[in-house]
C-alpha atoms as a PDB file:
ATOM      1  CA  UNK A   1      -7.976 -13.751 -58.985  1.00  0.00           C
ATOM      2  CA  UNK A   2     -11.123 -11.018 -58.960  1.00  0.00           C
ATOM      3  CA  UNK A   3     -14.174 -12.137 -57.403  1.00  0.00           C
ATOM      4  CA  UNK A   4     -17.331 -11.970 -60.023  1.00  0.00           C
ATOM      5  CA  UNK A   5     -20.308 -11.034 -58.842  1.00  0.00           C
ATOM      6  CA  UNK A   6     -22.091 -10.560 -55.363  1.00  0.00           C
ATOM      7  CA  UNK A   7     -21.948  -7.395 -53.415  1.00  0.00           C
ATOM      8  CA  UNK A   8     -18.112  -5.879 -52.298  1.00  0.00           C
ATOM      9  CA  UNK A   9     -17.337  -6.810 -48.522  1.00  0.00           C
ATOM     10  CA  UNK A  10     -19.999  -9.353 -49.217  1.00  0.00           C
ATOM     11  CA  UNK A  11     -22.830  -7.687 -47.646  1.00  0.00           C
ATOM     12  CA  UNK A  12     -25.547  -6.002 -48.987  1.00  0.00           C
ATOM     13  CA  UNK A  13     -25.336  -2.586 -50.447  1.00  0.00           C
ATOM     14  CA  UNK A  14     -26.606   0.568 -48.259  1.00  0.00           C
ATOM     15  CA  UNK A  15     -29.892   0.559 -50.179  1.00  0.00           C
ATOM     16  CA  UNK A  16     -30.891  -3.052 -50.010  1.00  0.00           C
ATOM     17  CA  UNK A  17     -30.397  -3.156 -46.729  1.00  0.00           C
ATOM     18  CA  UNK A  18     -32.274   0.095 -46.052  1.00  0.00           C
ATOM     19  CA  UNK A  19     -35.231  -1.398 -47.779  1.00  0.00           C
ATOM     20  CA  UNK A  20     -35.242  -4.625 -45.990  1.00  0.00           C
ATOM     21  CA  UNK A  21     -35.216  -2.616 -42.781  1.00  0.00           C
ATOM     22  CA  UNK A  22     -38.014  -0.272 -44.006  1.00  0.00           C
ATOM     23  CA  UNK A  23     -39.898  -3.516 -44.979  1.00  0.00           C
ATOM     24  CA  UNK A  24     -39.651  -5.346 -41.909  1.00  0.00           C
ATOM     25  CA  UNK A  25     -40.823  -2.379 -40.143  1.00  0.00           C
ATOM     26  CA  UNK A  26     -43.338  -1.907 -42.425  1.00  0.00           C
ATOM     27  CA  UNK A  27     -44.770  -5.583 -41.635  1.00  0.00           C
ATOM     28  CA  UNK A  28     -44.580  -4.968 -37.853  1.00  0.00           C
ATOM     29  CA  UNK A  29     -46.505  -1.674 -38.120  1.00  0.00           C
ATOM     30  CA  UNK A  30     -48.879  -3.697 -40.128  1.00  0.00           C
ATOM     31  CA  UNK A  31     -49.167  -6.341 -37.453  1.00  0.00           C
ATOM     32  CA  UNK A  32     -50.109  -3.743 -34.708  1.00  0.00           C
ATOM     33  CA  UNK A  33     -52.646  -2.441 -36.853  1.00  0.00           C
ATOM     34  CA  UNK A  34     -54.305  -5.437 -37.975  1.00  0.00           C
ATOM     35  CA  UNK A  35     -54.317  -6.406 -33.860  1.00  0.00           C
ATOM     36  CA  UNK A  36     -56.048  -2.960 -33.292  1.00  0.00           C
ATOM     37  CA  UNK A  37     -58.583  -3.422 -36.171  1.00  0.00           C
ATOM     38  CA  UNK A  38     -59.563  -6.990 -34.765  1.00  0.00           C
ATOM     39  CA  UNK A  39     -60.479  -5.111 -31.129  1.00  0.00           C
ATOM     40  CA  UNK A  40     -62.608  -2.376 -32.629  1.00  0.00           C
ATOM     41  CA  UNK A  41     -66.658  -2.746 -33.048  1.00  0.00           C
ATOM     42  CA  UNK A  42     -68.519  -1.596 -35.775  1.00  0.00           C
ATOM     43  CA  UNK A  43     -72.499  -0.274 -35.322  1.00  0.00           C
ATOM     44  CA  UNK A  44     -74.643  -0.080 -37.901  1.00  0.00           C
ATOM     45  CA  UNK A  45     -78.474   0.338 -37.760  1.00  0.00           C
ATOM     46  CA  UNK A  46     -81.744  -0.118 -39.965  1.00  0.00           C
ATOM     47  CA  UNK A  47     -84.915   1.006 -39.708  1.00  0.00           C
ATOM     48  CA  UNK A  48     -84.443   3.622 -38.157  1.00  0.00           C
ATOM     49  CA  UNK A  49     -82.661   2.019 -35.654  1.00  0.00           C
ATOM     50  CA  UNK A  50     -85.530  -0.817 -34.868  1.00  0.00           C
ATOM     51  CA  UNK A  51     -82.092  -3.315 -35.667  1.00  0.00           C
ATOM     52  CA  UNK A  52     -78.651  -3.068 -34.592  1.00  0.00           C
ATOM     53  CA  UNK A  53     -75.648  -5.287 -35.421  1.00  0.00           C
ATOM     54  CA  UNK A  54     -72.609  -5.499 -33.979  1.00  0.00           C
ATOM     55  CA  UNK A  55     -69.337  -6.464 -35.701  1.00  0.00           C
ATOM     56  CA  UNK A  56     -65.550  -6.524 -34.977  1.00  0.00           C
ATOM     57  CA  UNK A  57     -62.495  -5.965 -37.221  1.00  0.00           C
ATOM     58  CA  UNK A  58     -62.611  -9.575 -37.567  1.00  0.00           C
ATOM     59  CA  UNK A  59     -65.572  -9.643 -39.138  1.00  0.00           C
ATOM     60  CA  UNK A  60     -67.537 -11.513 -36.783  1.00  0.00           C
ATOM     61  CA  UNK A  61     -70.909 -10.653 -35.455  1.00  0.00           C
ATOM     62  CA  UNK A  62     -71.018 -10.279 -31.810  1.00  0.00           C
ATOM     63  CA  UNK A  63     -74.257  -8.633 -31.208  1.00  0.00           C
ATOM     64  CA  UNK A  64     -77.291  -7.860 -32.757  1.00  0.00           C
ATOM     65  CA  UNK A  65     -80.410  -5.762 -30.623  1.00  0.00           C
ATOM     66  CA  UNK A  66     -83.664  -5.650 -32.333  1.00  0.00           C
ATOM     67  CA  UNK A  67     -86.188  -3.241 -30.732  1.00  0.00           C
ATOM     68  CA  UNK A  68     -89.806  -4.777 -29.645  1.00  0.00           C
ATOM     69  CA  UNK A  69     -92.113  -2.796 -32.664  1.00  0.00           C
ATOM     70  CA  UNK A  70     -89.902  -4.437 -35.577  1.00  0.00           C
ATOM     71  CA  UNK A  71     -90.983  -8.372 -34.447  1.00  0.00           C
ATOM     72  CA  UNK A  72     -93.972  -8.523 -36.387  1.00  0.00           C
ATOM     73  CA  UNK A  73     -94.885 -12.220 -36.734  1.00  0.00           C
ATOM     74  CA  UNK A  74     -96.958 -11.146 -39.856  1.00  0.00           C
ATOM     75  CA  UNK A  75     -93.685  -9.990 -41.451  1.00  0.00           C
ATOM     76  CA  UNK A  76     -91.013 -11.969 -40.967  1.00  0.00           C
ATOM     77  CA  UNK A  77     -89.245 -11.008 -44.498  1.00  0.00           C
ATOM     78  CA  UNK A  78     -89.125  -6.919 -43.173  1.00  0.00           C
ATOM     79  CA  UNK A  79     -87.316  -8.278 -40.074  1.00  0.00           C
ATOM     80  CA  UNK A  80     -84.644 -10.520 -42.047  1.00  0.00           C
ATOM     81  CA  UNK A  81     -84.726  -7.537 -44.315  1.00  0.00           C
ATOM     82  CA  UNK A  82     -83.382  -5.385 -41.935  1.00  0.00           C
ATOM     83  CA  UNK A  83     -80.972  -7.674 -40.223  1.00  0.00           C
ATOM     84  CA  UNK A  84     -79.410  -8.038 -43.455  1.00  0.00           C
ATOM     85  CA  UNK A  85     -79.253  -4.253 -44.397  1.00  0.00           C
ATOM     86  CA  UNK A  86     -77.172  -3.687 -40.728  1.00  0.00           C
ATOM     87  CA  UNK A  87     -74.859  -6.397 -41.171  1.00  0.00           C
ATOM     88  CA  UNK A  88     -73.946  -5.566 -44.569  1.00  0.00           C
ATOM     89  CA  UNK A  89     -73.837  -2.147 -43.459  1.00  0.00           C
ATOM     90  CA  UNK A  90     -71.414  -3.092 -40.075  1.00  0.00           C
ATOM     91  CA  UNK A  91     -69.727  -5.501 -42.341  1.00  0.00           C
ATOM     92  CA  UNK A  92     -69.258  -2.604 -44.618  1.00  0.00           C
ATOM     93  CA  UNK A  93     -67.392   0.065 -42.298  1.00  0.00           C
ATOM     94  CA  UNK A  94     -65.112  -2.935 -41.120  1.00  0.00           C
ATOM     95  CA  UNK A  95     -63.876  -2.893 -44.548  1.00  0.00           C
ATOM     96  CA  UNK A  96     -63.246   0.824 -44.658  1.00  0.00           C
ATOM     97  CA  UNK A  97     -62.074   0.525 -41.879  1.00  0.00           C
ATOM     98  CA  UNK A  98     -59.163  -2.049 -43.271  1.00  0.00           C
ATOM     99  CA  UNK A  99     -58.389  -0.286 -46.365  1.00  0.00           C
ATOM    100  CA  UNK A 100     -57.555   2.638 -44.803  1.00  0.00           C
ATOM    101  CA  UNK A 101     -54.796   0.757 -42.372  1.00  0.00           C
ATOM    102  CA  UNK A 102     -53.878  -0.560 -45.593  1.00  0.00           C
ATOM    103  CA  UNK A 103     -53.700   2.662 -47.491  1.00  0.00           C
ATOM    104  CA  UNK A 104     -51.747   4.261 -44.427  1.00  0.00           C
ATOM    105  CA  UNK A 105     -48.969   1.537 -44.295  1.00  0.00           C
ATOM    106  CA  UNK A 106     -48.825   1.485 -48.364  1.00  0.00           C
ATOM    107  CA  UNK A 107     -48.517   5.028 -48.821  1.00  0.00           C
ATOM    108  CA  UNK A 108     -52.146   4.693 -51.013  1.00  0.00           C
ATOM    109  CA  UNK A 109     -50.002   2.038 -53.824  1.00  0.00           C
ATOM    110  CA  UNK A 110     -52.623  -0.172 -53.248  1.00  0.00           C
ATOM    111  CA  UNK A 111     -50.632  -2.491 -51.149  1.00  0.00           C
ATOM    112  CA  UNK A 112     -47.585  -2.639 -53.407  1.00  0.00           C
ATOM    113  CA  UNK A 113     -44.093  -1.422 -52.165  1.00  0.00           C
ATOM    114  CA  UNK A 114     -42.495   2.198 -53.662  1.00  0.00           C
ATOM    115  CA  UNK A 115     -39.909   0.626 -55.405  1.00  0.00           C
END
């Protein structure tokens, strides 16, 4: 009596497993990168440099340098201002930063696979 259905030897075919291998590797690749991404430090400045904040892949702020001329007790709100612009900004290139390990690895599918 035939066997119905699975694969013959009862493996997988040449292409599935192909694409499992691709995938796997795919993930591991993925993995380094996201590692890397979570070391490197992002800079952005405001003001023409008066603030600095410092962010890593992970998206935490580590540092932020203000310079002595931007502490104005009068005007608190330019200060928080500024602060804000540089984070966003560090926050910002982070991002790029992560789409483009992202666009790398997916072959620019927008994280699907090409299948």
């Amino acid at each position: 009596m035939a066997k119905r259905g699975g694969f013959p030897g009862g493996g997988m075919p040449g292409n599935m497993s192909n694409l499992m291998k691709q995938a796997q590797r795919m993930q591991r690749q993925m993995e380094e990168s996201q590692k890397e991404l979570e070391t490197k430090e992002f800079v952005a400045k405001a003001g023409g440099g008066a603030v600095e904040v410092t962010v890593t892949g992970k998206k935490e702020i580590t540092k932020v340098k203000l310079s002595e001329e931007v502490v104005d007790p009068d005007d608190i709100e330019m200060l928080e201002d500024l602060v804000m612009a540089a984070a966003n900004e560090a926050l910002r290139m982070a991002d790029e930063a992560n789409a483009e390990i992202m666009n790398k690895m997916t072959g620019g599918l927008g994280g699907g696979f090409p299948f």
